[in-house]
N, C-alpha and C. Protein backbone atom coordinates (compact mmCIF):
# COMPACT_ATOMS: atom_id res chain seq x y z
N UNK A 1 32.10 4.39 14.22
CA UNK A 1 30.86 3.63 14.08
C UNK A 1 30.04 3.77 15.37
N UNK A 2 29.06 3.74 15.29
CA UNK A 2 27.73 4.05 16.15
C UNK A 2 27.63 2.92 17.33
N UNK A 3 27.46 3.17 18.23
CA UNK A 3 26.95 1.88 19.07
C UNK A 3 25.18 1.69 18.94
N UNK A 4 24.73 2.70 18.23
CA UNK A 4 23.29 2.62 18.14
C UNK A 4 22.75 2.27 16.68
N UNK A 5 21.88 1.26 16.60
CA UNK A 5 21.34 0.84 15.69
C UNK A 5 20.24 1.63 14.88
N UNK A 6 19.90 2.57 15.43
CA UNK A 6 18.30 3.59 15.25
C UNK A 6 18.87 4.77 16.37
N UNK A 7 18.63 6.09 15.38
CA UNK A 7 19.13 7.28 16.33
C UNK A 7 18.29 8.66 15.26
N UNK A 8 17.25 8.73 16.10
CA UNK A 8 16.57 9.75 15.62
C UNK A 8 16.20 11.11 16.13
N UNK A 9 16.92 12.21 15.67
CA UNK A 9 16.73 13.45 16.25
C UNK A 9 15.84 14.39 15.90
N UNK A 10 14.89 14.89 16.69
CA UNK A 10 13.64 15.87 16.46
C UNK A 10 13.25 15.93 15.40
N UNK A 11 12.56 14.60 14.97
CA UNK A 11 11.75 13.93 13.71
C UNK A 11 10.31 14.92 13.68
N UNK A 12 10.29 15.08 13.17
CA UNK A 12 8.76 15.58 12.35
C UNK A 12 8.26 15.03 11.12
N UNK A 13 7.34 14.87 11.10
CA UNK A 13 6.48 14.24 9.46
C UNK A 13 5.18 15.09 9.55
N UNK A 14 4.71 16.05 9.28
CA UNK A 14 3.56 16.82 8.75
C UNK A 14 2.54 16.70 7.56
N UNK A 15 1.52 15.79 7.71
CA UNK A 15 0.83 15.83 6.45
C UNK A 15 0.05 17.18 6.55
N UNK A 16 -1.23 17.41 5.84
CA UNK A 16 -2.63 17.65 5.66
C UNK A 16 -2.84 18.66 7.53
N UNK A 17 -3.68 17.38 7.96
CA UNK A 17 -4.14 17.68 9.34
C UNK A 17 -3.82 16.56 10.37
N UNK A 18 -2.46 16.36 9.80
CA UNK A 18 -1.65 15.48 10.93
C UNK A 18 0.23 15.92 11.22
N UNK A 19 -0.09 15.90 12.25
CA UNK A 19 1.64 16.00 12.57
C UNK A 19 2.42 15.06 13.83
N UNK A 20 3.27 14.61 13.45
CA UNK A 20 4.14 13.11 13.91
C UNK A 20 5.63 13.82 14.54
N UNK A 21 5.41 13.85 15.71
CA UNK A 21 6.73 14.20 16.21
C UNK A 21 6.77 15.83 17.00
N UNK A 22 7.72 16.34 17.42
CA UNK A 22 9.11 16.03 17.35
C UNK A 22 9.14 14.43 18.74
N UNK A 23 10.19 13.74 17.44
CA UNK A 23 10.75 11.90 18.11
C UNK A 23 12.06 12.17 18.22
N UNK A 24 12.77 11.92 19.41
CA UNK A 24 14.03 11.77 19.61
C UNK A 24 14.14 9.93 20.33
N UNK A 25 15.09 9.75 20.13
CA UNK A 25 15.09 7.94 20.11
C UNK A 25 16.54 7.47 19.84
N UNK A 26 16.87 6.82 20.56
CA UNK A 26 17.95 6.19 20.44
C UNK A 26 17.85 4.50 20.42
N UNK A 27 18.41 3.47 19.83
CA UNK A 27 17.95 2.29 20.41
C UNK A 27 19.55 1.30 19.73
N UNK A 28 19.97 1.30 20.95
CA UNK A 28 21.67 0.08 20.97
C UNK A 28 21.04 -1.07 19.99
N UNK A 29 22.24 -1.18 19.58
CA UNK A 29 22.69 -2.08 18.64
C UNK A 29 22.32 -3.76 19.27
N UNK A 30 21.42 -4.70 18.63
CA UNK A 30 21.20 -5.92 19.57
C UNK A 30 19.74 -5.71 20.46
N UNK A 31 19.07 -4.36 20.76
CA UNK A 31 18.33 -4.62 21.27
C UNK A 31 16.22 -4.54 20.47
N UNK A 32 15.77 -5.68 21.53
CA UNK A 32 14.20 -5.53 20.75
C UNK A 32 13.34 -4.23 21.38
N UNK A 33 12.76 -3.88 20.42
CA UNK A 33 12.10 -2.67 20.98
C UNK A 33 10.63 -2.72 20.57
N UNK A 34 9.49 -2.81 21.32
CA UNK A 34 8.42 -2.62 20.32
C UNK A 34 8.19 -1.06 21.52
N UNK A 35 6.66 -0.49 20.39
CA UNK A 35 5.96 0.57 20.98
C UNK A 35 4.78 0.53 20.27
N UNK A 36 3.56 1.01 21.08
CA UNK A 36 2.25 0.75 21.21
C UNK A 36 1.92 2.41 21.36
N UNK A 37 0.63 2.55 20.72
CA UNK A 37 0.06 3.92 20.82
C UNK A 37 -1.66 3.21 20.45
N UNK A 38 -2.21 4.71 20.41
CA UNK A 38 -3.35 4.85 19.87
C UNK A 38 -3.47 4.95 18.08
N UNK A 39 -4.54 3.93 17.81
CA UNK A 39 -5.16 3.77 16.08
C UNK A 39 -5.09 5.63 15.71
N UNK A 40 -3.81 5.52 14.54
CA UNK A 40 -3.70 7.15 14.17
C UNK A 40 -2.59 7.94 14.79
N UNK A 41 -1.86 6.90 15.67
CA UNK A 41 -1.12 8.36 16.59
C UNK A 41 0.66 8.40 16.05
N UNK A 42 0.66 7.07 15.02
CA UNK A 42 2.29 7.46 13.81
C UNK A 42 3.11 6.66 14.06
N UNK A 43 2.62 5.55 14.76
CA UNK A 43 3.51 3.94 14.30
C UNK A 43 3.69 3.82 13.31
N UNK A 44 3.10 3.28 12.17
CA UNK A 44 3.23 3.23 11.13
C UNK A 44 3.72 4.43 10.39
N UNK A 45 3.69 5.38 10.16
CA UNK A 45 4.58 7.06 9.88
C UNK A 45 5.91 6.70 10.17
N UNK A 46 6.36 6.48 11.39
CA UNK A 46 7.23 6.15 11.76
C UNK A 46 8.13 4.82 11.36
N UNK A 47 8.02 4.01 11.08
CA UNK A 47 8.28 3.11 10.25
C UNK A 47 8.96 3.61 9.48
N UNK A 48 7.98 3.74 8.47
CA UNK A 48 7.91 4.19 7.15
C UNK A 48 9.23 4.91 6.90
N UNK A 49 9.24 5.52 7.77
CA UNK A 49 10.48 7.21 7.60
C UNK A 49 12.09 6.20 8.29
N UNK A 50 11.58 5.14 9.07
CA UNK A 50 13.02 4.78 9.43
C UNK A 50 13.64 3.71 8.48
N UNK A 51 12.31 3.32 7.84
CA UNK A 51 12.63 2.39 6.40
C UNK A 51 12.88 3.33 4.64
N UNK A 52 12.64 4.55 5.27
CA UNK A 52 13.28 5.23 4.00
C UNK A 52 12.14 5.31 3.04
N UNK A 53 10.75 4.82 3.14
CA UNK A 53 9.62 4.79 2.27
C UNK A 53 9.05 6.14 2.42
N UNK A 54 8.98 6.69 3.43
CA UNK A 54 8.24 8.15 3.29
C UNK A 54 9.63 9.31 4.01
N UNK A 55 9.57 10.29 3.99
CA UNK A 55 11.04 11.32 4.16
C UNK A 55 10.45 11.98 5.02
N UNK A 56 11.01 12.77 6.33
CA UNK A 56 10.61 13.41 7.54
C UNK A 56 10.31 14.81 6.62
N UNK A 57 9.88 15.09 7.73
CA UNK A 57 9.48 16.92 6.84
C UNK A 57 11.12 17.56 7.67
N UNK A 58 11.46 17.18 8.76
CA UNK A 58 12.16 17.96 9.67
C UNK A 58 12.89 16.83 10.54
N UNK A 59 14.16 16.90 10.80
CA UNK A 59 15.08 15.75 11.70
C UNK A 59 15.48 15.26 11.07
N UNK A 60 16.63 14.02 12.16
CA UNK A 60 17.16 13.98 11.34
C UNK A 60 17.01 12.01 11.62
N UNK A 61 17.12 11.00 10.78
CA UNK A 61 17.57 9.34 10.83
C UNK A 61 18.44 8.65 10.71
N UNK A 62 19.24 7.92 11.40
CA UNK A 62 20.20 6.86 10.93
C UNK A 62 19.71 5.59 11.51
N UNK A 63 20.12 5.11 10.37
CA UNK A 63 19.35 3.50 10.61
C UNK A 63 20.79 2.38 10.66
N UNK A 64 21.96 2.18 11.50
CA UNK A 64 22.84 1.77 10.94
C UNK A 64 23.65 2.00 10.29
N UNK A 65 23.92 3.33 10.75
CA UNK A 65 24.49 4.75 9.95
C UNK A 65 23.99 4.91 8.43
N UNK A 66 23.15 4.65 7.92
CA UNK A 66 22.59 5.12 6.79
C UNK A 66 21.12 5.99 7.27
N UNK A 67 21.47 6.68 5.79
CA UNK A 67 20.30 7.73 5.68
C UNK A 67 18.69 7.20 5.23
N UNK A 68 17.91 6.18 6.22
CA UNK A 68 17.19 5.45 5.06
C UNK A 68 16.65 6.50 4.17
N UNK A 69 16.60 7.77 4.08
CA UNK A 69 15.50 8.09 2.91
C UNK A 69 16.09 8.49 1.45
N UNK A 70 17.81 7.98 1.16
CA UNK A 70 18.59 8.02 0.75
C UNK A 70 18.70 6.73 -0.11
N UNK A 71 17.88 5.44 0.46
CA UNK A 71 17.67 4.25 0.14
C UNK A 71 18.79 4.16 -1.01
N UNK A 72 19.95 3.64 -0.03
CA UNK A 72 20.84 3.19 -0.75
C UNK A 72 21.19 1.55 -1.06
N UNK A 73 21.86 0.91 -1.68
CA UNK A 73 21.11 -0.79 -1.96
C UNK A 73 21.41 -1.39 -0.29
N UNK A 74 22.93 -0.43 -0.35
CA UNK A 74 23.54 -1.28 0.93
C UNK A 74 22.20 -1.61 2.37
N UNK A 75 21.63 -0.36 2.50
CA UNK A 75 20.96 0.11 3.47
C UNK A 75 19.83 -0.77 3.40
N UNK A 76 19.14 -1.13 1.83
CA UNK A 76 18.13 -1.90 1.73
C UNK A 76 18.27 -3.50 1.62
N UNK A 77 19.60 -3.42 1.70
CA UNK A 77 19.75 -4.99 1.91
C UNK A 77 19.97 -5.72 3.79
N UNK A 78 20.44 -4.24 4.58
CA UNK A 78 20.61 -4.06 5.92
C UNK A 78 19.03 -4.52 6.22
N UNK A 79 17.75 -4.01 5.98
CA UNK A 79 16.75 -4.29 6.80
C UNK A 79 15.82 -4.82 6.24
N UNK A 80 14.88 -5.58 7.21
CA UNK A 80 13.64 -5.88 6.81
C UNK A 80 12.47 -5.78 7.26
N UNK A 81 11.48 -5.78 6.35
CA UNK A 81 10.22 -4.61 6.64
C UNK A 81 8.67 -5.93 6.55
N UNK A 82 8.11 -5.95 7.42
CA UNK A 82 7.16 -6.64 7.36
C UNK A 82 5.99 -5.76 7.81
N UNK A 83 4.99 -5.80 7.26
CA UNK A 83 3.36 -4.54 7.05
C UNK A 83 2.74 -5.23 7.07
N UNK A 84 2.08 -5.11 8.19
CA UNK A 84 0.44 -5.89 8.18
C UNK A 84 -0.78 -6.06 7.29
N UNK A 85 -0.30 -5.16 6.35
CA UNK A 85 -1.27 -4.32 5.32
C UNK A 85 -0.80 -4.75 4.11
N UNK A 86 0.38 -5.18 4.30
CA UNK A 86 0.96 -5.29 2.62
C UNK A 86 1.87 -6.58 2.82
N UNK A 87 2.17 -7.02 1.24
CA UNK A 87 3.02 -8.47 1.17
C UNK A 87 3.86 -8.92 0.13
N UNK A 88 5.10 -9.10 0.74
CA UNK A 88 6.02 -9.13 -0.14
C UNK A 88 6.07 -10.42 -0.74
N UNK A 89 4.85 -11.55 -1.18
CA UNK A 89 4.81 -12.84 -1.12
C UNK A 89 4.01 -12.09 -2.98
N UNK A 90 4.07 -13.01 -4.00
CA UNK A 90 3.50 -12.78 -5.11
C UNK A 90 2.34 -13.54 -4.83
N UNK A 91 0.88 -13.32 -4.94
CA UNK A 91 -0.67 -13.31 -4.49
C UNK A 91 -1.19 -15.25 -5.37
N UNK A 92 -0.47 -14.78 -6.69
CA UNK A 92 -1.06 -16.16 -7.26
C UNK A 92 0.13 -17.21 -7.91
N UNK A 93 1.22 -16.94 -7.21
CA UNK A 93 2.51 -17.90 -7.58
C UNK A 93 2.83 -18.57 -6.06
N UNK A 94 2.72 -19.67 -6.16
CA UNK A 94 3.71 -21.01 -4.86
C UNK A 94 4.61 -19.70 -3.92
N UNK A 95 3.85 -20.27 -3.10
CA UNK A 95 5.36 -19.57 -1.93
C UNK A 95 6.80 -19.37 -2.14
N UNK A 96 7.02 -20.86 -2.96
CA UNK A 96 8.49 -21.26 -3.32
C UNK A 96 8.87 -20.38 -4.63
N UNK A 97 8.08 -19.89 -5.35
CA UNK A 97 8.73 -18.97 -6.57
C UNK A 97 8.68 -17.25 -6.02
N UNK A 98 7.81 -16.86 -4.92
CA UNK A 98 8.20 -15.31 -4.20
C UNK A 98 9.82 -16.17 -3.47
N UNK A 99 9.63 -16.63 -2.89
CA UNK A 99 11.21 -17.04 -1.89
C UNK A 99 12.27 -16.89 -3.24
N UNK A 100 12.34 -17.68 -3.87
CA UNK A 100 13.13 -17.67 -5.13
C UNK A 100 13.17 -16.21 -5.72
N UNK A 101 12.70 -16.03 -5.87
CA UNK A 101 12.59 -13.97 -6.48
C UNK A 101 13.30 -13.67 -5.35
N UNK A 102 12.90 -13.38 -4.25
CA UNK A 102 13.21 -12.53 -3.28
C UNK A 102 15.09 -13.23 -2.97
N UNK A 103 15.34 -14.16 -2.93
CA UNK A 103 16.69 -14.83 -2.96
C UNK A 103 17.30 -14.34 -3.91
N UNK A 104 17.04 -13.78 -5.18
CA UNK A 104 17.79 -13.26 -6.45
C UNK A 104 17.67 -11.41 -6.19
N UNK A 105 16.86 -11.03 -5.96
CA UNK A 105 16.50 -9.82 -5.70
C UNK A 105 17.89 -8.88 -4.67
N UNK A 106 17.83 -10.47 -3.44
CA UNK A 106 18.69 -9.79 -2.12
C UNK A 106 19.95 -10.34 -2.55
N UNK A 107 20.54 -11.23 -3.02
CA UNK A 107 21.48 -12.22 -3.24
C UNK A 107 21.82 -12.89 -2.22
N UNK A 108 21.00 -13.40 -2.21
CA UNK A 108 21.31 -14.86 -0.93
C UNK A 108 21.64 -15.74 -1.01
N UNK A 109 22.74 -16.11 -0.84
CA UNK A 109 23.71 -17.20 -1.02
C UNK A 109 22.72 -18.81 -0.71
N UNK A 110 23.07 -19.68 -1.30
CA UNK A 110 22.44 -20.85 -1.16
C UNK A 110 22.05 -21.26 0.50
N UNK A 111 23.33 -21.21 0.97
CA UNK A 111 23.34 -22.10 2.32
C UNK A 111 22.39 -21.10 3.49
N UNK A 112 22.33 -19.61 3.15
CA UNK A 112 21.45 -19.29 4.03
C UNK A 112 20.12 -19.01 3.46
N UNK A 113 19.50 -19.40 2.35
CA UNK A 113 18.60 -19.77 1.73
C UNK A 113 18.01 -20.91 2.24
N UNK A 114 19.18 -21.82 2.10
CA UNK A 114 18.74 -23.31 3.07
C UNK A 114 18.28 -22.99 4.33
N UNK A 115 19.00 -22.27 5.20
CA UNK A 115 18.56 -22.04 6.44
C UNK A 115 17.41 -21.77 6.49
N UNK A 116 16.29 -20.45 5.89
CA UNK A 116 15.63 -20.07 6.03
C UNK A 116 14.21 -21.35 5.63
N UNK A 117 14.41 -22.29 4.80
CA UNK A 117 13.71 -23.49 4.81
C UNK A 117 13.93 -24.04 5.82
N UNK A 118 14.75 -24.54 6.63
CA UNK A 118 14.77 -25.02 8.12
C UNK A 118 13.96 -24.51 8.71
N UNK A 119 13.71 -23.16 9.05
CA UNK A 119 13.14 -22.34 9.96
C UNK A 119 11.62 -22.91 9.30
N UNK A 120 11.73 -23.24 8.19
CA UNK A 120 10.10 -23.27 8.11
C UNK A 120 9.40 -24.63 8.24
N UNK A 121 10.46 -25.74 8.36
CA UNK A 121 10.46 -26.55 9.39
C UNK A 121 10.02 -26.76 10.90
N UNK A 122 10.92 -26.10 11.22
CA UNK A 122 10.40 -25.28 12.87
C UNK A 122 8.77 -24.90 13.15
N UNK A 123 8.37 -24.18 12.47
CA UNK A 123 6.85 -23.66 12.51
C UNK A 123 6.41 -24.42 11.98
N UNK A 124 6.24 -25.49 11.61
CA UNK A 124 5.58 -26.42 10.85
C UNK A 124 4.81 -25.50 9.73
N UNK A 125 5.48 -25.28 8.69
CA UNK A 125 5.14 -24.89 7.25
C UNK A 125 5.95 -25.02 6.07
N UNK A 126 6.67 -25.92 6.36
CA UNK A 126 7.80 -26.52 5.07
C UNK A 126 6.29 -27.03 3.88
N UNK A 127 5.26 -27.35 4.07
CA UNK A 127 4.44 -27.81 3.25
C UNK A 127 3.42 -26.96 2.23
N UNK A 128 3.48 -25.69 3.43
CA UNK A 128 3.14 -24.16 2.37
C UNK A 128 4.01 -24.00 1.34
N UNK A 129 5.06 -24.08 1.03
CA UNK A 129 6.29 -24.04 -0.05
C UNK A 129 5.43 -23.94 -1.76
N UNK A 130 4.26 -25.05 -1.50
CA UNK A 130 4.09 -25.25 -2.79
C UNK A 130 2.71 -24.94 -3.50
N UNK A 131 2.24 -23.99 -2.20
CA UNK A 131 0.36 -23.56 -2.71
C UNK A 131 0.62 -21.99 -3.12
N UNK A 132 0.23 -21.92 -3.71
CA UNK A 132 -0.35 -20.35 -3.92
C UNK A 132 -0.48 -19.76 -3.18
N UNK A 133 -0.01 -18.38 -2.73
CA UNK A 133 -0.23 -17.94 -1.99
C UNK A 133 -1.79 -17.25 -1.92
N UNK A 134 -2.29 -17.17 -2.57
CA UNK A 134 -4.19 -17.02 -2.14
C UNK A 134 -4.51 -18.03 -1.98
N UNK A 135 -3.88 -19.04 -2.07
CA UNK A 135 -4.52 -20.17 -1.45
C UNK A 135 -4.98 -20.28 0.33
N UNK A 136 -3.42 -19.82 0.87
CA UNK A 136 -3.36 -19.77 2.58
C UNK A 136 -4.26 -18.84 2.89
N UNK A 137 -4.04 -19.41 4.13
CA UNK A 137 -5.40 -18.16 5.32
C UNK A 137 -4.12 -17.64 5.78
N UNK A 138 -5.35 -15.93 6.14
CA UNK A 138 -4.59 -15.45 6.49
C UNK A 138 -3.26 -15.87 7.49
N UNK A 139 -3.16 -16.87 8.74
CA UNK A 139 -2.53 -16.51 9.16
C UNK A 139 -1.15 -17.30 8.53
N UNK A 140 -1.53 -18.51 8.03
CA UNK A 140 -0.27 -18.81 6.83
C UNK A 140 0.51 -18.08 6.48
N UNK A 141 -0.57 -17.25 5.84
CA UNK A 141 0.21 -15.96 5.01
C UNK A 141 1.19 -15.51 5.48
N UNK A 142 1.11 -15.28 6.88
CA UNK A 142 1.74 -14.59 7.54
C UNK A 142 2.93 -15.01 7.79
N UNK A 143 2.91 -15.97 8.60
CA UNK A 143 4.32 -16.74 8.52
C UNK A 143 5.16 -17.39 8.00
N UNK A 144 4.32 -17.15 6.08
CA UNK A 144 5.43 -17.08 4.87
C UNK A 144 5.46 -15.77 5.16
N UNK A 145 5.17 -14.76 5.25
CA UNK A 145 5.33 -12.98 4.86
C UNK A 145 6.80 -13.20 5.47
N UNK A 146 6.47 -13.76 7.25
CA UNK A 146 7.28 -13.42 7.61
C UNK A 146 8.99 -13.65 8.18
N UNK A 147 8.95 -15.53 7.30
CA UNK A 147 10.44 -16.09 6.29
C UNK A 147 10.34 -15.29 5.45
N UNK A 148 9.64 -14.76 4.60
CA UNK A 148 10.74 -13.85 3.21
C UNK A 148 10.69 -12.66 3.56
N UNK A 149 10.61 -12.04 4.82
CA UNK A 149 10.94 -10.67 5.38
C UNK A 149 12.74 -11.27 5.92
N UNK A 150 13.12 -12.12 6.57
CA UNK A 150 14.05 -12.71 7.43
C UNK A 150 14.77 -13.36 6.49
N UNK A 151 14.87 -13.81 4.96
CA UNK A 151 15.41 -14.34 3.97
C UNK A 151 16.82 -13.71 3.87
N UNK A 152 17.01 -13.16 4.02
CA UNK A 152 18.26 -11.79 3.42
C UNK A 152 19.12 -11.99 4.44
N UNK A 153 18.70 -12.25 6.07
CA UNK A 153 19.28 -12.31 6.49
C UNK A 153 20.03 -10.69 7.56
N UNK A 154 18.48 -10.01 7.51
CA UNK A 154 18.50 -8.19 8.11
C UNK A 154 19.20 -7.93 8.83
N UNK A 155 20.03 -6.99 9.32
CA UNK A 155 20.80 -6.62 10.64
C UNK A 155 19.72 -5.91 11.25
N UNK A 156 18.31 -5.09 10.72
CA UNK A 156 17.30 -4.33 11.51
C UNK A 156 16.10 -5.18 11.11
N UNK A 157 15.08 -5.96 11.60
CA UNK A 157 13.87 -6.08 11.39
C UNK A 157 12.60 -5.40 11.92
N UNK A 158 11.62 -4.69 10.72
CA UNK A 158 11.09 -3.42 11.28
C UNK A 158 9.44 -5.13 11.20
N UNK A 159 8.99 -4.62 11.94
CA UNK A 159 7.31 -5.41 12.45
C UNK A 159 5.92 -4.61 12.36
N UNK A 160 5.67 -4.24 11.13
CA UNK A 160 4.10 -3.94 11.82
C UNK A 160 3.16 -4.42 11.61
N UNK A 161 2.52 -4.29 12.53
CA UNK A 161 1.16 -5.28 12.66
C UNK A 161 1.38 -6.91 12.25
N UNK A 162 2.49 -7.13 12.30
CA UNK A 162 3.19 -8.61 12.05
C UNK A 162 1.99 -9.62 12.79
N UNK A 163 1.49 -9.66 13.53
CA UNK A 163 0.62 -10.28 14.13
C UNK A 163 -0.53 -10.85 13.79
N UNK A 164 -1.42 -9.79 12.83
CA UNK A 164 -2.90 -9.63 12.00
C UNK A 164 -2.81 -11.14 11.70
N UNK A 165 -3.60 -11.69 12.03
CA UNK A 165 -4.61 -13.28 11.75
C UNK A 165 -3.80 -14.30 12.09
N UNK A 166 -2.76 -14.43 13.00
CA UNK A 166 -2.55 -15.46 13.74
C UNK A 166 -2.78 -15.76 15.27
């Protein structure tokens, strides 16, 4: 077994009239990592390919010794993916019926189900639970997005643009 959580060797992703890489990267098990570039330069590409949503053209990924682009359940129950751009919250159902989906979806045992309502305690939003989610502003949104990204209970949590409107 790996002591590294993320281990990526001479990654490439080639669209059109873009090319991403060669990325070599290593990053231990336990530790936070962010990285910052320029609008266009394959944060998001990058992601993508370590979450198994888009496939390198060239290199190679382990995410926790899985192959994400192999998206196997195990692997997709290992991480979680939060997009600034996108939302794993259902648009015109209560907060509390996406949490509920997403609890059946991952199989999340009751008691850390409970937990994750605590936490929303903490941030003061135990009271979002029961609006619609087009109801919240954006930055609400967000910090339901980002309890039912953390619901499951991830060994990897991937962040992008996690930030947008708070």
């Amino acid at each position: 077994m790996s002591k590294y959580a993320i281990e990526i060797k001479d990654l490439v992703k080639t669209f059109d009239s873009f090319k991403l890489g060669p990325v070599n990267l290593t990053i231990p098990k336990g530790t936070i990592v962010g990285y910052i570039g320029q609008n266009g330069a394959g944060k998001s590409t990058l992601i993508k390919m370590m979450t198994g949503i888009l496939m390198p053209s060239e290199g190679s990924i382990s995410v926790n010794g899985f192959t994400p682009s192999k998206r196997e359940e195990k692997f997709k129950k290992s991480i979680g993916l939060m997009m600034g751009n996108r939302s794993s919250l259902i648009y015109d159902l209560p907060v509390r019926d996406s949490f509920e989906y997403l609890k059946i979806i991952y199989d999340v045992d009751n008691g850390k189900y409970n937990d994750a309502l605590v936490l929303l305690e903490k941030i003061n939003a135990i009271e979002l639970l029961d609006i619609p989610v087009r109801k919240l502003s954006l930055g609400q949104r967000k910090k339901m997005e980002l309890v039912s990204t953390i619901l499951h209970n991830p060994k990897i949590l991937f962040l992008d643009e996690a930030t947008i409107g708070m």
